[in-house]
Protein backbone atom coordinates (compact mmCIF):
# COMPACT_ATOMS: atom_id res chain seq x y z
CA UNK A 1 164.47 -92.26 -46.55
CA UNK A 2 168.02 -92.82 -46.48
CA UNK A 3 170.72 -93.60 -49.04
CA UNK A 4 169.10 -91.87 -51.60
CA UNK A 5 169.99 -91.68 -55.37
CA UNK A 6 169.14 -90.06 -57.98
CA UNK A 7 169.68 -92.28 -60.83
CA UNK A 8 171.42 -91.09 -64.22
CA UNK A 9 171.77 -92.82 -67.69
CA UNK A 10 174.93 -94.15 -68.56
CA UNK A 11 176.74 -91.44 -70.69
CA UNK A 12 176.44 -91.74 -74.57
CA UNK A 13 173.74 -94.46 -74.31
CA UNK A 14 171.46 -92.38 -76.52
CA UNK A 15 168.95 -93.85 -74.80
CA UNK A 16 165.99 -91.56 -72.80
CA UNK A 17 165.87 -93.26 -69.72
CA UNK A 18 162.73 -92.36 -67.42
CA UNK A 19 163.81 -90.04 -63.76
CA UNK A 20 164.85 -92.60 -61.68
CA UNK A 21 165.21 -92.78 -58.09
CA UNK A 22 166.07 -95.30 -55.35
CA UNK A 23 166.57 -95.58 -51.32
CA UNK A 24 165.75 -97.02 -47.91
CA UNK A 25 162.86 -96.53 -46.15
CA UNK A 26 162.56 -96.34 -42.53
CA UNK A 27 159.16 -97.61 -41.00
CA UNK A 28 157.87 -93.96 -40.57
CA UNK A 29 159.24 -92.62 -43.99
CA UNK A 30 157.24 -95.94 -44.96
CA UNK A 31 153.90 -94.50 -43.31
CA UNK A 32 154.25 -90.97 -44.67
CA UNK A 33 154.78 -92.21 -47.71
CA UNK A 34 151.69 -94.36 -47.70
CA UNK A 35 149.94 -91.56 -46.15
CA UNK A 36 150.70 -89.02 -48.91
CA UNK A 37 150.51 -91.32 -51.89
CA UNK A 38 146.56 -91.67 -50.56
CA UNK A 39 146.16 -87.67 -50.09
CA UNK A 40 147.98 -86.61 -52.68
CA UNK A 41 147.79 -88.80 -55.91
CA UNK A 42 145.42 -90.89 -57.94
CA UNK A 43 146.00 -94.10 -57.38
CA UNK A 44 145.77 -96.66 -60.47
CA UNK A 45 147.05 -99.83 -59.75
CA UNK A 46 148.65 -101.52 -56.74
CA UNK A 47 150.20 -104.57 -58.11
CA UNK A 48 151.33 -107.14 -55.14
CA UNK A 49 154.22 -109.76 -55.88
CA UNK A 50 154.13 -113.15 -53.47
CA UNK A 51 157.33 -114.62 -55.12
CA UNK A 52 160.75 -113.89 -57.13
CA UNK A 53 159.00 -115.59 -59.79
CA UNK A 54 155.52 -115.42 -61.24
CA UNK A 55 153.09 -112.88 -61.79
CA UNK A 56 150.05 -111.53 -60.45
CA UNK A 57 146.76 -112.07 -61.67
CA UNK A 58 146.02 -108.70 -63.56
CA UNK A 59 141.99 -109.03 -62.63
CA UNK A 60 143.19 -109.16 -58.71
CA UNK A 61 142.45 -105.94 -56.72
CA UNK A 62 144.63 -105.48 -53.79
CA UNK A 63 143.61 -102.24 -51.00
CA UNK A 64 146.98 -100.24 -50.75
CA UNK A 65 146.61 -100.77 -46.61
CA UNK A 66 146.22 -104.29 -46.81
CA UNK A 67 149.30 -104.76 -49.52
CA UNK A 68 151.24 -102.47 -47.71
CA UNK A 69 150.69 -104.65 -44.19
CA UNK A 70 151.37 -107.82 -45.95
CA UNK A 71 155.02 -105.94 -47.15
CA UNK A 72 155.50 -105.01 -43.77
CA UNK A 73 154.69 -108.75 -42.45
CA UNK A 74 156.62 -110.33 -44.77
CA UNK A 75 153.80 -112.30 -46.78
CA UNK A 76 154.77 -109.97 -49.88
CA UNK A 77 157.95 -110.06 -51.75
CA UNK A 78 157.16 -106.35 -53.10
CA UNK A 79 154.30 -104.56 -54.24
CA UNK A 80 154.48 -102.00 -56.98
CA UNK A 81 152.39 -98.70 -56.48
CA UNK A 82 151.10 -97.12 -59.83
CA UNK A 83 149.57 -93.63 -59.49
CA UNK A 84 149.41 -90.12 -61.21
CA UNK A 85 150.82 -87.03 -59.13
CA UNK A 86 150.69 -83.45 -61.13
CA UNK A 87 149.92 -84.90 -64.45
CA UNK A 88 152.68 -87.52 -64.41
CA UNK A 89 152.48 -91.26 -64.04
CA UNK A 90 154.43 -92.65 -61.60
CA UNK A 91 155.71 -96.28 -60.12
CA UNK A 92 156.98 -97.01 -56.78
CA UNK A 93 158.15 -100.39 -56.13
CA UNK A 94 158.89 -101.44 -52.88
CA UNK A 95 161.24 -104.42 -52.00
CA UNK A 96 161.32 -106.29 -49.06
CA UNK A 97 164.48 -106.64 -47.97
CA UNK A 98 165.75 -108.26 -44.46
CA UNK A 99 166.79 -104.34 -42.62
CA UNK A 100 163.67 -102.62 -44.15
CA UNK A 101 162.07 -101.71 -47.15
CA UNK A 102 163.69 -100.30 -50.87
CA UNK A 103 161.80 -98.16 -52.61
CA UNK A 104 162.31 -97.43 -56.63
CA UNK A 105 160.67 -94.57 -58.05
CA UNK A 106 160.18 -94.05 -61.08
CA UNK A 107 158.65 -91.21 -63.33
CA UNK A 108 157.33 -92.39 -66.41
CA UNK A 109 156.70 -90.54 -69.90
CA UNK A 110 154.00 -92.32 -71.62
């Protein structure tokens, strides 16, 4: 991954902003990524998105390899990876973008 960021609130928002973090991903950091979100998680939703606007059917079931090789292809906008690692929930959302892919991680506290 490169250009990565750790995120931080903006000081004295009193708000409690979830761990945040953002960078590039290379097309092997994009495998190994894949590759250890399968091994190492529980997956619970992988949530494609075909267009800026709309939404996706939430009764549609997408296999991670398949969105992930549409993302790669270009027939996906971004997909959005849900899964629990060591008791936390969180999101990845990967963005097309015309050098690579973005990913945005996110650690949520339910």
């Amino acid at each position: 991954m490169t250009n990565d960021q750790n995120v931080e609130p903006p000081a004295g928002s009193g708000i409690d902003f979830p761990e945040l973090f953002q960078g590039a991903l290379e097309p092997q950091a994009l495998e190994r990524l894949i590759a250890d979100i399968k091994v190492c998680t529980q997956i619970l939703e992988v949530i494609p998105k075909y267009a800026s606007t709309g939404y996706v059917d939430d009764s549609e079931k997408v296999d991670i390899d398949d969105a992930v090789q549409a993302l790669v292809e270009g027939k996906l906008r971004g997909l959005q990876l849900r899964y629990l690692y060591e008791g936390d929930q969180w999101w990845d959302t990967l963005i097309r973008l015309p050098q690579g892919v973005k990913l945005v991680r996110v650690k949520h506290d339910f």
